[in-house]
C-alpha atoms as a PDB file:
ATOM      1  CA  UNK A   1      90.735  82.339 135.047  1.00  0.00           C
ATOM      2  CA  UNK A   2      89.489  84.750 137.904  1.00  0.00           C
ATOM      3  CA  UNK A   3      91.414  84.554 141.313  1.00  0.00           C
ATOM      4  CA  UNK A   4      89.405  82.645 143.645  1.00  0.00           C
ATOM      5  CA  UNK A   5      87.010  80.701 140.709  1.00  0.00           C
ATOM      6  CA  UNK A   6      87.160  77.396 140.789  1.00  0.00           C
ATOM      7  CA  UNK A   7      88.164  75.362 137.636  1.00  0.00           C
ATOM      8  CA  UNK A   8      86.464  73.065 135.905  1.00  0.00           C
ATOM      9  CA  UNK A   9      88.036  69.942 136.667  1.00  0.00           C
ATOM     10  CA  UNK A  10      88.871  69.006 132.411  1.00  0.00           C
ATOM     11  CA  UNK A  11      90.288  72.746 132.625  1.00  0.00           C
ATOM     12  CA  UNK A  12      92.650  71.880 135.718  1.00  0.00           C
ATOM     13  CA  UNK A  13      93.849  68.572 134.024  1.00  0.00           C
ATOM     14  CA  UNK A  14      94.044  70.502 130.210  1.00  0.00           C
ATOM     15  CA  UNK A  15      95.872  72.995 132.368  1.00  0.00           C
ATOM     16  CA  UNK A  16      98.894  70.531 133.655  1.00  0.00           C
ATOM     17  CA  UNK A  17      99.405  70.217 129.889  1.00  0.00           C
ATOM     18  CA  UNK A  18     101.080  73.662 130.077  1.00  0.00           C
ATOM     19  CA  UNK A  19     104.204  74.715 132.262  1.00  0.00           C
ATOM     20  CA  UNK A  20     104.033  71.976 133.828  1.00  0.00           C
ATOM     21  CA  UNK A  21     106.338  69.070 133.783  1.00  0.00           C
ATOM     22  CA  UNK A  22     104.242  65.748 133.534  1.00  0.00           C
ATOM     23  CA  UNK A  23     106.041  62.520 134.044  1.00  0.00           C
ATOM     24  CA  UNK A  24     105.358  60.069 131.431  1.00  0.00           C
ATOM     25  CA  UNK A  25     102.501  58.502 133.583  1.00  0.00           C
ATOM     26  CA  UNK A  26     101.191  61.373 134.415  1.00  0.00           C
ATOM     27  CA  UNK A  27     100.886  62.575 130.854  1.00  0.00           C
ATOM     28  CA  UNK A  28      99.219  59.237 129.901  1.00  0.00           C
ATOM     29  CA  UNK A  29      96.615  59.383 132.883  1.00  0.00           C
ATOM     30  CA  UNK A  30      96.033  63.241 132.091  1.00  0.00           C
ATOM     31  CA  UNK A  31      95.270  62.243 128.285  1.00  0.00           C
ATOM     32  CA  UNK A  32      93.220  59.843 129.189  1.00  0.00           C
ATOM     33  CA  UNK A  33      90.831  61.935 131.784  1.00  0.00           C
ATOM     34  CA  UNK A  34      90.684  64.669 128.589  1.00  0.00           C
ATOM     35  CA  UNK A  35      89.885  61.504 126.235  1.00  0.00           C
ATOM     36  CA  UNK A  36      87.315  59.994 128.451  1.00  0.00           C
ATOM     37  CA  UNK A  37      86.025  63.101 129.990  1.00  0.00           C
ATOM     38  CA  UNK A  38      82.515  62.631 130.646  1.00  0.00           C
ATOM     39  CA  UNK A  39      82.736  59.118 131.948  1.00  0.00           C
ATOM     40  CA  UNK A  40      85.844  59.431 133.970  1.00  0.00           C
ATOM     41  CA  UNK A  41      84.112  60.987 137.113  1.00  0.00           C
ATOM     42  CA  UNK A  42      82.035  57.629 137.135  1.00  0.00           C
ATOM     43  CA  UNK A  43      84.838  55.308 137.084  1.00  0.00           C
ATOM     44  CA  UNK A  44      87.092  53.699 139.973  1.00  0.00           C
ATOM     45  CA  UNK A  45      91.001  54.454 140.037  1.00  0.00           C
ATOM     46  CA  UNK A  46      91.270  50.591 138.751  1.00  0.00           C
ATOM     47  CA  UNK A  47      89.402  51.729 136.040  1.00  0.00           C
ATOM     48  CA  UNK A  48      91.312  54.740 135.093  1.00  0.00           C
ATOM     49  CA  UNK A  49      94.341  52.412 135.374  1.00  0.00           C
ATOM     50  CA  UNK A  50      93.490  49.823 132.738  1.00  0.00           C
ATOM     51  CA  UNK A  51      91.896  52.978 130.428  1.00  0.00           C
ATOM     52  CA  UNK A  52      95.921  54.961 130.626  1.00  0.00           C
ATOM     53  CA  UNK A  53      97.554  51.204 130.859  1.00  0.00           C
ATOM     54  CA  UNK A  54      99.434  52.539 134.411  1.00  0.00           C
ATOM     55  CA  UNK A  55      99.125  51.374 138.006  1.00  0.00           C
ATOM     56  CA  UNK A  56      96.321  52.058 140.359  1.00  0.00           C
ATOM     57  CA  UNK A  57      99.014  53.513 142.626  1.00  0.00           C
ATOM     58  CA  UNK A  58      99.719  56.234 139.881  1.00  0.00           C
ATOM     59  CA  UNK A  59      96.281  57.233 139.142  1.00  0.00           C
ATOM     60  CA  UNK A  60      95.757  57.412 143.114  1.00  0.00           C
ATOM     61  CA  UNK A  61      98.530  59.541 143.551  1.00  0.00           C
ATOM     62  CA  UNK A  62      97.809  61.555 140.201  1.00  0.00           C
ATOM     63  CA  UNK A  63      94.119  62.338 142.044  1.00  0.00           C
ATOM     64  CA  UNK A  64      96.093  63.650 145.197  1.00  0.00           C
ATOM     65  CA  UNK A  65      98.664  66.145 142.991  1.00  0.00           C
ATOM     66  CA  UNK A  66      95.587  67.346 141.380  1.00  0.00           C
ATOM     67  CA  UNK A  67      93.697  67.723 144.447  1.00  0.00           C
END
């Protein structure tokens, strides 16, 4: 990717999937964005939760590590 271009956001989550160390919940709430891709920007965090099977917290503060 060029320096200064902004990433898609499935590229930025596909991208945690490589040198970098996901937790376990992280991994599951990452998979799940790739799985559910399309929808995902239309769901809540709640929503998101029940999808990976985590927390609301987690997905929360997944969304702020991701920026």
């Amino acid at each position: 990717m060029n320096e200064g271009a902004v990433a898609v956001p499935t590229e930025r989550v596909l991208d945690l999937f490589h040198g970098v160390r996901l937790t376990p919940t992280q991994r599951r709430i990452a998979h799940c964005l790739v799985q559910h891709a399309p929808a995902v920007a239309y769901l809540s965090a709640a929503e998101v939760a029940e999808l990976a099977g985590v927390s609301q917290p987690s997905v929360t503060r997944f969304a702020v590590a991701l920026g």
